[in-house]
C-alpha atoms as a PDB file:
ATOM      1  CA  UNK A   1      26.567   3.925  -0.876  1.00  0.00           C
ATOM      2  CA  UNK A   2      28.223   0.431  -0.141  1.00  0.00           C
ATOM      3  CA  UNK A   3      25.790  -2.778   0.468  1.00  0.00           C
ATOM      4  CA  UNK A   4      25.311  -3.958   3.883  1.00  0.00           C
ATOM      5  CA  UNK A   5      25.351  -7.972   4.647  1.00  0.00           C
ATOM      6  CA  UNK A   6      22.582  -9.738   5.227  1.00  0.00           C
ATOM      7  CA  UNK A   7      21.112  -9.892   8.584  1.00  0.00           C
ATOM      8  CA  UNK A   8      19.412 -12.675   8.290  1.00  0.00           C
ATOM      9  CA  UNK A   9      18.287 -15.535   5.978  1.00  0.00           C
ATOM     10  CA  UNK A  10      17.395 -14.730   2.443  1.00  0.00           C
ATOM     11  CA  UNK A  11      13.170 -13.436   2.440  1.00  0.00           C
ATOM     12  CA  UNK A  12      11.328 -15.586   0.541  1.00  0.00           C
ATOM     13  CA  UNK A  13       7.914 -13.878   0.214  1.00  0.00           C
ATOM     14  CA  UNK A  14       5.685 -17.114  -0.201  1.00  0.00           C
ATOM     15  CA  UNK A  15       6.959 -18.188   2.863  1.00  0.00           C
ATOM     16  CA  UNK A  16       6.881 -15.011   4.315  1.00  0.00           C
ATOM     17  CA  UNK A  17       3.619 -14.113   4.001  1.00  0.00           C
ATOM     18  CA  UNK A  18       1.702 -17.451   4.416  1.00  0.00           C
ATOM     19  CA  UNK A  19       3.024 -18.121   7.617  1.00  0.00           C
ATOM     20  CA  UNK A  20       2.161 -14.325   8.193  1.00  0.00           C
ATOM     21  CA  UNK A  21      -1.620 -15.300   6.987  1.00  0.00           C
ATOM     22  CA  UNK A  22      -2.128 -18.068  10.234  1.00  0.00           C
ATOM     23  CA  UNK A  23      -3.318 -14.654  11.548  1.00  0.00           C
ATOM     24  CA  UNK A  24      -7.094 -13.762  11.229  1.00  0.00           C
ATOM     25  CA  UNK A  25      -6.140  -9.837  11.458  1.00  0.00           C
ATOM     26  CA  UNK A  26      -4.816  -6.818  10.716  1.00  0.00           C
ATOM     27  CA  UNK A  27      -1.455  -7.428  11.894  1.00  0.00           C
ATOM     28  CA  UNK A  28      -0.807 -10.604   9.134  1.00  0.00           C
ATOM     29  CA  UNK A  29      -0.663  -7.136   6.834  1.00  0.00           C
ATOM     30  CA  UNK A  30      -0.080  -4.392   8.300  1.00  0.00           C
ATOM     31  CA  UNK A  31       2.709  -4.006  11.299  1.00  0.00           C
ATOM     32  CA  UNK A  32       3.190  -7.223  12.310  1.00  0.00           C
ATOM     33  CA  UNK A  33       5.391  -6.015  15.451  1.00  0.00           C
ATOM     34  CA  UNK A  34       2.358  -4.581  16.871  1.00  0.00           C
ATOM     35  CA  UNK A  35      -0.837  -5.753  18.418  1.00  0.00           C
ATOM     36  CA  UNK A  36      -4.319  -6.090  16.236  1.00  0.00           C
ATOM     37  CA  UNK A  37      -6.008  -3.307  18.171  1.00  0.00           C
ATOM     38  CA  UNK A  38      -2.875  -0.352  16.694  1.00  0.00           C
ATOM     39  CA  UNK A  39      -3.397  -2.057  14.030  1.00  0.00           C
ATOM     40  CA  UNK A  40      -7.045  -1.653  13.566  1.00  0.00           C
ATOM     41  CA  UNK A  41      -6.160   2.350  14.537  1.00  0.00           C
ATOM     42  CA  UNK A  42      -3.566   2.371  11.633  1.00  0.00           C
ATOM     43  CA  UNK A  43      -5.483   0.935   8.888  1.00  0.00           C
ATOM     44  CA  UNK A  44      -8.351   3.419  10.092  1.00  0.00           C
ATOM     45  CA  UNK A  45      -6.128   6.541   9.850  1.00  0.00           C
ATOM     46  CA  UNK A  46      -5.147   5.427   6.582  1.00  0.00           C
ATOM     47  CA  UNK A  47      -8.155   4.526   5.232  1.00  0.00           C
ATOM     48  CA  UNK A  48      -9.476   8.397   6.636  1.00  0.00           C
ATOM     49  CA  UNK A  49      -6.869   9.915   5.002  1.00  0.00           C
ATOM     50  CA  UNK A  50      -7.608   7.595   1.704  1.00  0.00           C
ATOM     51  CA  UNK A  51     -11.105   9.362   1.122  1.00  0.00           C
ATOM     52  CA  UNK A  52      -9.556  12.627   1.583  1.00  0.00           C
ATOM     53  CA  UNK A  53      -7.226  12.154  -1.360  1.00  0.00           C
ATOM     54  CA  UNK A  54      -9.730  10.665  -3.617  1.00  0.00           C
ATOM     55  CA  UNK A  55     -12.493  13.345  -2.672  1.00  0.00           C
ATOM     56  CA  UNK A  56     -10.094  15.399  -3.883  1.00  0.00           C
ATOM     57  CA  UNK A  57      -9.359  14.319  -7.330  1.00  0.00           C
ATOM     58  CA  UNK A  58     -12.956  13.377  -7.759  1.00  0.00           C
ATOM     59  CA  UNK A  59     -12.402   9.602  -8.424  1.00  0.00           C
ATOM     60  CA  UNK A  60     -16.125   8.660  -6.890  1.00  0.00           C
ATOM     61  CA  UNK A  61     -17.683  10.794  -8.828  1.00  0.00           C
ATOM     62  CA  UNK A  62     -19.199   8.809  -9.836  1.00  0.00           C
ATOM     63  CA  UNK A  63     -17.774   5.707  -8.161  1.00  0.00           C
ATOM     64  CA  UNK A  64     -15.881   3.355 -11.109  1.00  0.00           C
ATOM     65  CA  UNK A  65     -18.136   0.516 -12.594  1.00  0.00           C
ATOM     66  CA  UNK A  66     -15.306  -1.651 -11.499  1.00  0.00           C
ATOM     67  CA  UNK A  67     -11.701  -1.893  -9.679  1.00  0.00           C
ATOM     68  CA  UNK A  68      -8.926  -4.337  -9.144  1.00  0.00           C
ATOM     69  CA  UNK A  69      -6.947  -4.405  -5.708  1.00  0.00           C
ATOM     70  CA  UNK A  70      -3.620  -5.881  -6.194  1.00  0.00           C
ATOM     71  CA  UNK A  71      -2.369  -7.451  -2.857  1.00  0.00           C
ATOM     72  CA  UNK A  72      -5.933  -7.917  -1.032  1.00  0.00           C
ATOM     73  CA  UNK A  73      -4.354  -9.351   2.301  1.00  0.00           C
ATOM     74  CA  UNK A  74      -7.376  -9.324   4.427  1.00  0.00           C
ATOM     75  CA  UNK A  75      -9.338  -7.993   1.895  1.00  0.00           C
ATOM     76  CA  UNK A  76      -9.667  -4.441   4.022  1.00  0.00           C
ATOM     77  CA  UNK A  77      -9.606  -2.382   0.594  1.00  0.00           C
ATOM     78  CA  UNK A  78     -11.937  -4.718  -1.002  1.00  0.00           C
ATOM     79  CA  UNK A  79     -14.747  -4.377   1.250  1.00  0.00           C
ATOM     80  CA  UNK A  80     -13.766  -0.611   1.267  1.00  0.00           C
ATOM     81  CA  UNK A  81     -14.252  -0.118  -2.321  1.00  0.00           C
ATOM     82  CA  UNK A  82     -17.554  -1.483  -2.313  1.00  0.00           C
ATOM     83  CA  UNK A  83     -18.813   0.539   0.585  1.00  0.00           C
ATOM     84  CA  UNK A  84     -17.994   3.314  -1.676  1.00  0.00           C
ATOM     85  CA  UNK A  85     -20.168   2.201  -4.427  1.00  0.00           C
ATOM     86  CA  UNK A  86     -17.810   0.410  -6.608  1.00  0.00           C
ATOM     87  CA  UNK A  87     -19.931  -2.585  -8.047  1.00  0.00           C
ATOM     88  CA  UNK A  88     -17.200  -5.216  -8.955  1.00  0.00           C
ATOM     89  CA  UNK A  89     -13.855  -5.236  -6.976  1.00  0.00           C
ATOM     90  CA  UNK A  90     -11.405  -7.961  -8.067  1.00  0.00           C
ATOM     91  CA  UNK A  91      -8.223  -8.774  -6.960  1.00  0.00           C
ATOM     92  CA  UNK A  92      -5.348 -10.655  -6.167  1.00  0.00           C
ATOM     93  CA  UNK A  93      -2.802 -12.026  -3.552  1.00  0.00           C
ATOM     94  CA  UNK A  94       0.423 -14.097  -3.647  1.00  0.00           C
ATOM     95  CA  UNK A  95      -1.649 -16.386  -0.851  1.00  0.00           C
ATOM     96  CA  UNK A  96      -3.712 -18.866  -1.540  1.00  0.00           C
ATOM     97  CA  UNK A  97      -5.676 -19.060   1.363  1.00  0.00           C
ATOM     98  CA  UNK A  98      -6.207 -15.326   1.056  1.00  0.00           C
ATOM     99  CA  UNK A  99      -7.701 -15.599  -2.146  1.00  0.00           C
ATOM    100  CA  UNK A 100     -10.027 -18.308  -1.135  1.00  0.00           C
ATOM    101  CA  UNK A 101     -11.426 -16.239   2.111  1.00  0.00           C
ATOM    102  CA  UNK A 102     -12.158 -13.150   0.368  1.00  0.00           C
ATOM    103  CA  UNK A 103     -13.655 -15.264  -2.507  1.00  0.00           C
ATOM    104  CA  UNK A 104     -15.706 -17.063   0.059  1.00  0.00           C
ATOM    105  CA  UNK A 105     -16.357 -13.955   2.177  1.00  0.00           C
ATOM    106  CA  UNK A 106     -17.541 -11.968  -1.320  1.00  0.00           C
ATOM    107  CA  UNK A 107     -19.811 -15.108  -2.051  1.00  0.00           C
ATOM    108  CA  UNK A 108     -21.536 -14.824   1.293  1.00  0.00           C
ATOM    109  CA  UNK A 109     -22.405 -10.770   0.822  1.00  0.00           C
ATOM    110  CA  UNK A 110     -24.028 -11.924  -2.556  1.00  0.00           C
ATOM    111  CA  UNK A 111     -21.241  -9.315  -4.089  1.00  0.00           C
ATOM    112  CA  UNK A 112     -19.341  -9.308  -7.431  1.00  0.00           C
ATOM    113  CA  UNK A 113     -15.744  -9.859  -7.817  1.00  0.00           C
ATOM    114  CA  UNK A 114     -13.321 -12.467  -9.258  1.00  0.00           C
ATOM    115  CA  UNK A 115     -10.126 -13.510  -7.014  1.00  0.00           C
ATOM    116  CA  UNK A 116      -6.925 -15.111  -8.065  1.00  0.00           C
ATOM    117  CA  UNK A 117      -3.788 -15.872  -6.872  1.00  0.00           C
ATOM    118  CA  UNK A 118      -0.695 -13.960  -8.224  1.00  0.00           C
ATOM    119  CA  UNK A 119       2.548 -12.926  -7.982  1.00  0.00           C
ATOM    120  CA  UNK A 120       2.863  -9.981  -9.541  1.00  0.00           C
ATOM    121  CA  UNK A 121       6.731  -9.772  -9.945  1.00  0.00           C
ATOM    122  CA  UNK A 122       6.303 -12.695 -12.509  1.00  0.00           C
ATOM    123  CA  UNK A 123       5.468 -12.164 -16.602  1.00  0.00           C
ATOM    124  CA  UNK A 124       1.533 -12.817 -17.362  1.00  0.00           C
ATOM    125  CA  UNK A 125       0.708 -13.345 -13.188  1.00  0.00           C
ATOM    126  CA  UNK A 126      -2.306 -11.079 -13.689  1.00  0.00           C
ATOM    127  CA  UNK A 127      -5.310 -11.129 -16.064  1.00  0.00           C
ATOM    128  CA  UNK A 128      -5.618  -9.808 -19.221  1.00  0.00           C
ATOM    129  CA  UNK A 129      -8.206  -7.133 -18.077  1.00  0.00           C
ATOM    130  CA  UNK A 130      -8.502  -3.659 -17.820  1.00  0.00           C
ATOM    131  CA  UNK A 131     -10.037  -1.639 -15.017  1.00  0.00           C
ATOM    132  CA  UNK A 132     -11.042   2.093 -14.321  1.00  0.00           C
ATOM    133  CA  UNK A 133      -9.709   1.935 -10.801  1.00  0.00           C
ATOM    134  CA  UNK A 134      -6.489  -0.360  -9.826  1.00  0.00           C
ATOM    135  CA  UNK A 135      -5.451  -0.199  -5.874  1.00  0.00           C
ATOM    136  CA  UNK A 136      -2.189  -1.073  -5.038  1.00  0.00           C
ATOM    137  CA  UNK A 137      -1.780  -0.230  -1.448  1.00  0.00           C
ATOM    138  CA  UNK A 138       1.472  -1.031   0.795  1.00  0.00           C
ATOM    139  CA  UNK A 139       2.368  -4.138  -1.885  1.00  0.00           C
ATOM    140  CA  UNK A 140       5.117  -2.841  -3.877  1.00  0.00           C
ATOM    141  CA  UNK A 141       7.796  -2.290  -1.221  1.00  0.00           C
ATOM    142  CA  UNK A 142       7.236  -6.360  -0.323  1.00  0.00           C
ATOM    143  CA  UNK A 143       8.999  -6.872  -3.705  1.00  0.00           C
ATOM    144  CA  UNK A 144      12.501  -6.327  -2.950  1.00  0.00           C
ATOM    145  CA  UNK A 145      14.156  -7.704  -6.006  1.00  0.00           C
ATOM    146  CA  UNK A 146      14.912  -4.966  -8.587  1.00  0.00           C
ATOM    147  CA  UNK A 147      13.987  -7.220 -11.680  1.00  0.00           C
ATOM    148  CA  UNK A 148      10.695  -8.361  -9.890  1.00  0.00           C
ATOM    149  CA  UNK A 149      10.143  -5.050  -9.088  1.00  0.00           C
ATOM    150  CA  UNK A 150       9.841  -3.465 -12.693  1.00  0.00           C
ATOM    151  CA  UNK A 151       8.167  -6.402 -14.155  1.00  0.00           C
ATOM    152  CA  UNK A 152       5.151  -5.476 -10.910  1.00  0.00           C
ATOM    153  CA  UNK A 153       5.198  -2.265 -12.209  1.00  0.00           C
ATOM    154  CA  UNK A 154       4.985  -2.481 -15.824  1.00  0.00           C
ATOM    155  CA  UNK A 155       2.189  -6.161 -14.726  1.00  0.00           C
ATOM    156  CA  UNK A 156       0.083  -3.629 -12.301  1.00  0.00           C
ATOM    157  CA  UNK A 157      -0.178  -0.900 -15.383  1.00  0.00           C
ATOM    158  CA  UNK A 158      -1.166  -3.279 -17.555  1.00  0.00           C
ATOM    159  CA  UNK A 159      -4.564  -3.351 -15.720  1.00  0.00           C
ATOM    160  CA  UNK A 160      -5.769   0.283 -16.021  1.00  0.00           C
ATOM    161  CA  UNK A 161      -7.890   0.943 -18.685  1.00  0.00           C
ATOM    162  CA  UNK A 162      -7.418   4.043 -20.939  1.00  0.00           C
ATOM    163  CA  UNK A 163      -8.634   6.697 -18.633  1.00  0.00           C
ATOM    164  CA  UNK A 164      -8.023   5.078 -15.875  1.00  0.00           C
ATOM    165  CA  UNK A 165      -5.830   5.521 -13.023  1.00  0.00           C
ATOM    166  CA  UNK A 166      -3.654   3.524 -10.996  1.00  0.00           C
ATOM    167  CA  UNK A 167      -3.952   4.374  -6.995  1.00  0.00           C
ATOM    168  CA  UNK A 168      -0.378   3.339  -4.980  1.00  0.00           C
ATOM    169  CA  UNK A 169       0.461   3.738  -1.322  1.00  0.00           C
ATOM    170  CA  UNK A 170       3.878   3.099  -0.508  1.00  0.00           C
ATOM    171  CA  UNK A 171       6.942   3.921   1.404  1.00  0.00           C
ATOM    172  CA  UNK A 172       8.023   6.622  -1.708  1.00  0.00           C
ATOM    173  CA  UNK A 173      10.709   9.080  -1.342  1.00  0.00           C
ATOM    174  CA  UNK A 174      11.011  12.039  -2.795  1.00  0.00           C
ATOM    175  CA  UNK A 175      14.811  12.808  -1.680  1.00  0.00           C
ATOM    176  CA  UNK A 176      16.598   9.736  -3.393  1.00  0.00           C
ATOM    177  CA  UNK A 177      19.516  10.113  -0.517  1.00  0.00           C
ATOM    178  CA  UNK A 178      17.629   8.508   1.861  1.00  0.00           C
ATOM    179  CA  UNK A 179      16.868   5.485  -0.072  1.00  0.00           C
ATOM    180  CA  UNK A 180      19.270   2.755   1.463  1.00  0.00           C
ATOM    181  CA  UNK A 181      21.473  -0.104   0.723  1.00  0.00           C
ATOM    182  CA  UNK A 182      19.082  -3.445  -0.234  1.00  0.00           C
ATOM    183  CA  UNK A 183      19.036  -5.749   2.386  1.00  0.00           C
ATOM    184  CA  UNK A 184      17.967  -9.792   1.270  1.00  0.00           C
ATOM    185  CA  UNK A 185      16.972 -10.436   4.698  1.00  0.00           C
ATOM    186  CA  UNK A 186      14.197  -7.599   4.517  1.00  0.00           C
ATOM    187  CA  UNK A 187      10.826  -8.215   3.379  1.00  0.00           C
ATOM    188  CA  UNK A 188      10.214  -4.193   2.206  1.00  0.00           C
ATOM    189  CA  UNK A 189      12.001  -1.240   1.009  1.00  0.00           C
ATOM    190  CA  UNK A 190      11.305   2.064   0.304  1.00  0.00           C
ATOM    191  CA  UNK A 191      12.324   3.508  -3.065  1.00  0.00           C
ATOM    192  CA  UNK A 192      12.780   6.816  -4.619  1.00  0.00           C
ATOM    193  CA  UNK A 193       9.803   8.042  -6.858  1.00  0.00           C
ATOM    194  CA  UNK A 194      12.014   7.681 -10.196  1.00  0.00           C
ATOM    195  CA  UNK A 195      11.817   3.983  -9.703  1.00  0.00           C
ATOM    196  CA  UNK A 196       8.114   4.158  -9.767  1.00  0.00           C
ATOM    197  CA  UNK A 197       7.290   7.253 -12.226  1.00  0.00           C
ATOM    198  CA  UNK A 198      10.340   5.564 -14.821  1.00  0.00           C
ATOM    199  CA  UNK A 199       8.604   2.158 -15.541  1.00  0.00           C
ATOM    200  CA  UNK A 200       5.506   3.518 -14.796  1.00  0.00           C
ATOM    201  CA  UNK A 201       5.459   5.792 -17.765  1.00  0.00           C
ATOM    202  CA  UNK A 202       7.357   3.322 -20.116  1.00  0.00           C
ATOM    203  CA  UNK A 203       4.103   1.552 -19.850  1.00  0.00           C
ATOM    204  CA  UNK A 204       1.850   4.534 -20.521  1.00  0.00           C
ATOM    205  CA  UNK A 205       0.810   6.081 -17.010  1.00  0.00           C
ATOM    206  CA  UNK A 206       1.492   9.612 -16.268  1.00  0.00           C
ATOM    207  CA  UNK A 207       1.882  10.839 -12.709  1.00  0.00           C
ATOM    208  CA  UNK A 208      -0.903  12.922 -11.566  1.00  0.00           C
ATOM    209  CA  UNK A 209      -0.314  14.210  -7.843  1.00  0.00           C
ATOM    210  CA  UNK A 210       2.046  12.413  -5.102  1.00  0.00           C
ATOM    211  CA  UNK A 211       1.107  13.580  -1.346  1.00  0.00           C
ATOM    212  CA  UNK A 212       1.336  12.045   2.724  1.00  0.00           C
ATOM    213  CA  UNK A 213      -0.574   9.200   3.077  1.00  0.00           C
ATOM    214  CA  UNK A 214      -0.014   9.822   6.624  1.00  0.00           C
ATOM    215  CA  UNK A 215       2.759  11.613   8.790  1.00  0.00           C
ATOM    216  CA  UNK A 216       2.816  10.225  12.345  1.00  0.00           C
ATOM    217  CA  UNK A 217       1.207   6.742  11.714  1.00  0.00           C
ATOM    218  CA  UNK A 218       3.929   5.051  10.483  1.00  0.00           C
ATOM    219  CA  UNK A 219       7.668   4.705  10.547  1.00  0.00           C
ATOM    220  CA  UNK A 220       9.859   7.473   9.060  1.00  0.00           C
ATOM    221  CA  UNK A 221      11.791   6.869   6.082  1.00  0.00           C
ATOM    222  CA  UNK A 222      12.921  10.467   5.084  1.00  0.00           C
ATOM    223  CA  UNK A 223      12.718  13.827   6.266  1.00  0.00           C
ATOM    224  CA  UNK A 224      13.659  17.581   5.424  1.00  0.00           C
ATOM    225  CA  UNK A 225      16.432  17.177   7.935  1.00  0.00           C
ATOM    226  CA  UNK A 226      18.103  15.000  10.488  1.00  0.00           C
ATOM    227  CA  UNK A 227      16.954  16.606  13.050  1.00  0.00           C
ATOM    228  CA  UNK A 228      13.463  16.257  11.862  1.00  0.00           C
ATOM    229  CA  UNK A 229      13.985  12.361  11.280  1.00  0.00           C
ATOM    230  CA  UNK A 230      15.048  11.901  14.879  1.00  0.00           C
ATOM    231  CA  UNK A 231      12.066  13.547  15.943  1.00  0.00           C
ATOM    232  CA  UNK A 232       9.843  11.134  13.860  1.00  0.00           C
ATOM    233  CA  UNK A 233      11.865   8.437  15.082  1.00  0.00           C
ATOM    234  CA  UNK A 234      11.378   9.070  18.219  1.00  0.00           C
ATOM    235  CA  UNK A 235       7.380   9.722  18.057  1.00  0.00           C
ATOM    236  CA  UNK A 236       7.063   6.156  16.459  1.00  0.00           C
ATOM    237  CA  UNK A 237       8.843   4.638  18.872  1.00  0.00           C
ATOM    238  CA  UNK A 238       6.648   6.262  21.509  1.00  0.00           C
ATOM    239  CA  UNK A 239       3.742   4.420  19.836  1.00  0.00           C
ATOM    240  CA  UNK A 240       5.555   0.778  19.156  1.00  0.00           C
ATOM    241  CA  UNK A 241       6.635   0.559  22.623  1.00  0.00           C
ATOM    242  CA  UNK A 242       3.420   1.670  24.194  1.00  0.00           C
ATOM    243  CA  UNK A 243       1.429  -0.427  21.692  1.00  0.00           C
ATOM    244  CA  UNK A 244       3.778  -3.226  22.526  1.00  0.00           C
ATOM    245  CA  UNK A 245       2.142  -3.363  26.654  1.00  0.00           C
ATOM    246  CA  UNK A 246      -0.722  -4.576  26.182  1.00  0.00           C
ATOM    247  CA  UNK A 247      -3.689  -4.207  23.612  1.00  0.00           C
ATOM    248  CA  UNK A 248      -5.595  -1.876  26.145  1.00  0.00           C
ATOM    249  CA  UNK A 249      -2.903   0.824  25.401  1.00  0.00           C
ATOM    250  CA  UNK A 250      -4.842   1.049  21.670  1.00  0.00           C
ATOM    251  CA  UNK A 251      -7.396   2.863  23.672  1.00  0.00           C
ATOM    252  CA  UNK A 252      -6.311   6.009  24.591  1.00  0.00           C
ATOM    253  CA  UNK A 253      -3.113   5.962  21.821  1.00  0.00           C
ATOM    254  CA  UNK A 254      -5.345   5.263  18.853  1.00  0.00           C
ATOM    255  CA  UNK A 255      -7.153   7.830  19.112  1.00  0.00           C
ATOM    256  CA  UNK A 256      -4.416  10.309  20.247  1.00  0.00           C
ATOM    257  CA  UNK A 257      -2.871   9.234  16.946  1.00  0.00           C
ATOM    258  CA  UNK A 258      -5.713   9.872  14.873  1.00  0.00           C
ATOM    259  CA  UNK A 259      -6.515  13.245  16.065  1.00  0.00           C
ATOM    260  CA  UNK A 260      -2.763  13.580  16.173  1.00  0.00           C
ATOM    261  CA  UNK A 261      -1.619  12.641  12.554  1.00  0.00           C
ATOM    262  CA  UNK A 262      -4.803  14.349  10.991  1.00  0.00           C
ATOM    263  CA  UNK A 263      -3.131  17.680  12.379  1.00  0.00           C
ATOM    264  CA  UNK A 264       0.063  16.700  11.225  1.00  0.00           C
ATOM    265  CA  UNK A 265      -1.529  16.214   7.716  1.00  0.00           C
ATOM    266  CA  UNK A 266      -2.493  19.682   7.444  1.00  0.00           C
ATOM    267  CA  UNK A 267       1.196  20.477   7.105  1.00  0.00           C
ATOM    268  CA  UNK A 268       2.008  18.810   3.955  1.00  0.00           C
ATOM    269  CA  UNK A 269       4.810  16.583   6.182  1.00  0.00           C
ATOM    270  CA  UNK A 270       5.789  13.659   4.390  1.00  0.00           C
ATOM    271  CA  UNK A 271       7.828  11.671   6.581  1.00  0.00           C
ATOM    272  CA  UNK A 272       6.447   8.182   5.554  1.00  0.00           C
ATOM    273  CA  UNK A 273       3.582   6.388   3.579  1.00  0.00           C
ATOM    274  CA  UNK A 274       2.527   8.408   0.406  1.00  0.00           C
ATOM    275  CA  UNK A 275      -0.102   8.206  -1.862  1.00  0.00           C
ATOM    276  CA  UNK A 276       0.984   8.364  -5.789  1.00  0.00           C
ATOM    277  CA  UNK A 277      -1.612   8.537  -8.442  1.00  0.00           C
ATOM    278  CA  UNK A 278      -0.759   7.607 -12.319  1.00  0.00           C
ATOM    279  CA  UNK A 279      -3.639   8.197 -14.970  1.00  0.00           C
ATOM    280  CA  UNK A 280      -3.394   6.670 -18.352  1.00  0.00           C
ATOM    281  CA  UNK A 281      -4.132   9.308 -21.017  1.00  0.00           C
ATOM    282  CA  UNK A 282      -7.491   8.754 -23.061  1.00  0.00           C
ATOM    283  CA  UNK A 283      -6.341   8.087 -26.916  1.00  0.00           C
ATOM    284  CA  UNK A 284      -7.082  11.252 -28.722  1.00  0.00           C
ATOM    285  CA  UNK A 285      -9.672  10.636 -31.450  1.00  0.00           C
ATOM    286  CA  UNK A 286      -8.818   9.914 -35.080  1.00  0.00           C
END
């Protein structure tokens, strides 16, 4: 396939997402397009479907002494991880002022975790740590440049601990042909698996199970046919331009979407968001 222009200025993800951060919710990380209340709904569905993939590989049993979320935002995962027992959560964010909230908010719950600010497409951006649990939800596909986007990868492994595994939610595909053209102007993309699973296992992780993260509660980026694409096109923009009318529309659609995409689920449909989880092997003993 042939590049397209540009369609607008160059993203510059500093920029980008520190203006994006003036906002004191949901929609400074998740889709900005839409109000805070589908928002709210979104990250909920997510988070829902979240437990259900790591009930089922057993990763809180028992929960990790300590994790490391990669892209906090709002810190939503953060204070997730701790209501699941996790004692220490650290993290990082390319924002400043997003490190200093959930530093300050962590200091005011009396909890444990260290903060710092990070871009993780650069060489030595993180610390030299290792961690049973690393999160890295919905943060990779905001590094667009190929280059930048390798050196996050082989950066994020660097942080799980023999044993350990690496959690990822992102726009994956599993059918490379519908990976498109790289737009400058774009602040995400979605990327066939090999460009995860490739670096990934240069530095050591082996991919343990890749599955929906959600089917309806998000925008499509593939499907097993045209036909079915349109059809996911045209649910999400059901929701968008509903959402879009006013934040009392959350309502009655949130919860029409949770029921909704916890159906779809049961299918194995993975239009959109999946969840990938790499596991680096324990050394055998000597």
């Amino acid at each position: 396939m042939t590049g397209r222009p540009a369609s607008g200025p160059p993203y510059d993800p500093a920029r980008y997402w520190s203006d994006l951060h003036q906002r004191s919710d949901l929609s400074a990380v998740g889709q900005s397009a839409l109000p805070a209340a589908m928002n709210a709904w979104l990250y909920q569905i997510l988070e829902g479907n979240l437990r259900r993939f790591l009930g089922r590989h057993g990763l809180l049993r028992p929960a990790p002494a300590a994790a490391f979320d990669v892209g906090m935002g709002t810190g939503y995962w953060v204070r997730m991880w701790r209501a699941l027992g996790v004692p220490v959560v650290d993290g990082c964010d390319l924002v400043p002022a997003a490190v200093e909230r959930i530093g300050r908010e962590t200091a005011e719950a009396g909890a444990a975790g260290r903060f710092v600010v990070a871009d993780i497409g650069l060489p030595g951006s993180l610390p030299a740590a290792e961690y049973p649990l690393v999160s890295c939800l919905n943060v990779l596909l905001h590094v667009t440049d190929d280059a930048a986007f390798e050196r996050a990868l082989h950066n994020v492994a660097a942080l799980v601990a023999p044993g350990g595994v690496l959690l990822l939610a992102e726009p994956i595909l599993r059918n490379a042909a519908w990976e498109r053209p790289h737009d400058p102007a774009s602040h995400s993309r979605a990327r066939a698996i090999e460009r995860y699973r490739v670096p990934l296992e240069a530095a050591g992780l082996r991919l343990v199970d890749l599955r929906p993260a959600t089917v309806l509660a998000n925008n499509p980026i593939e499907a097993v046919s045209a036909g079915a694409f349109a059809r996911y096109g045209r649910w999400w923009r059901f929701v968008a331009r509903w959402s879009k009318r006013g934040a009392g529309h959350a309502r009655w659609l949130g919860p029409l979407l949770f029921v909704l995409d916890r159906l779809a689920m049961a299918t194995g449909a993975a239009p959109t968001t999946k969840f990938a989880l790499f596991r680096r092997p324990t050394p055998e003993p000597s």
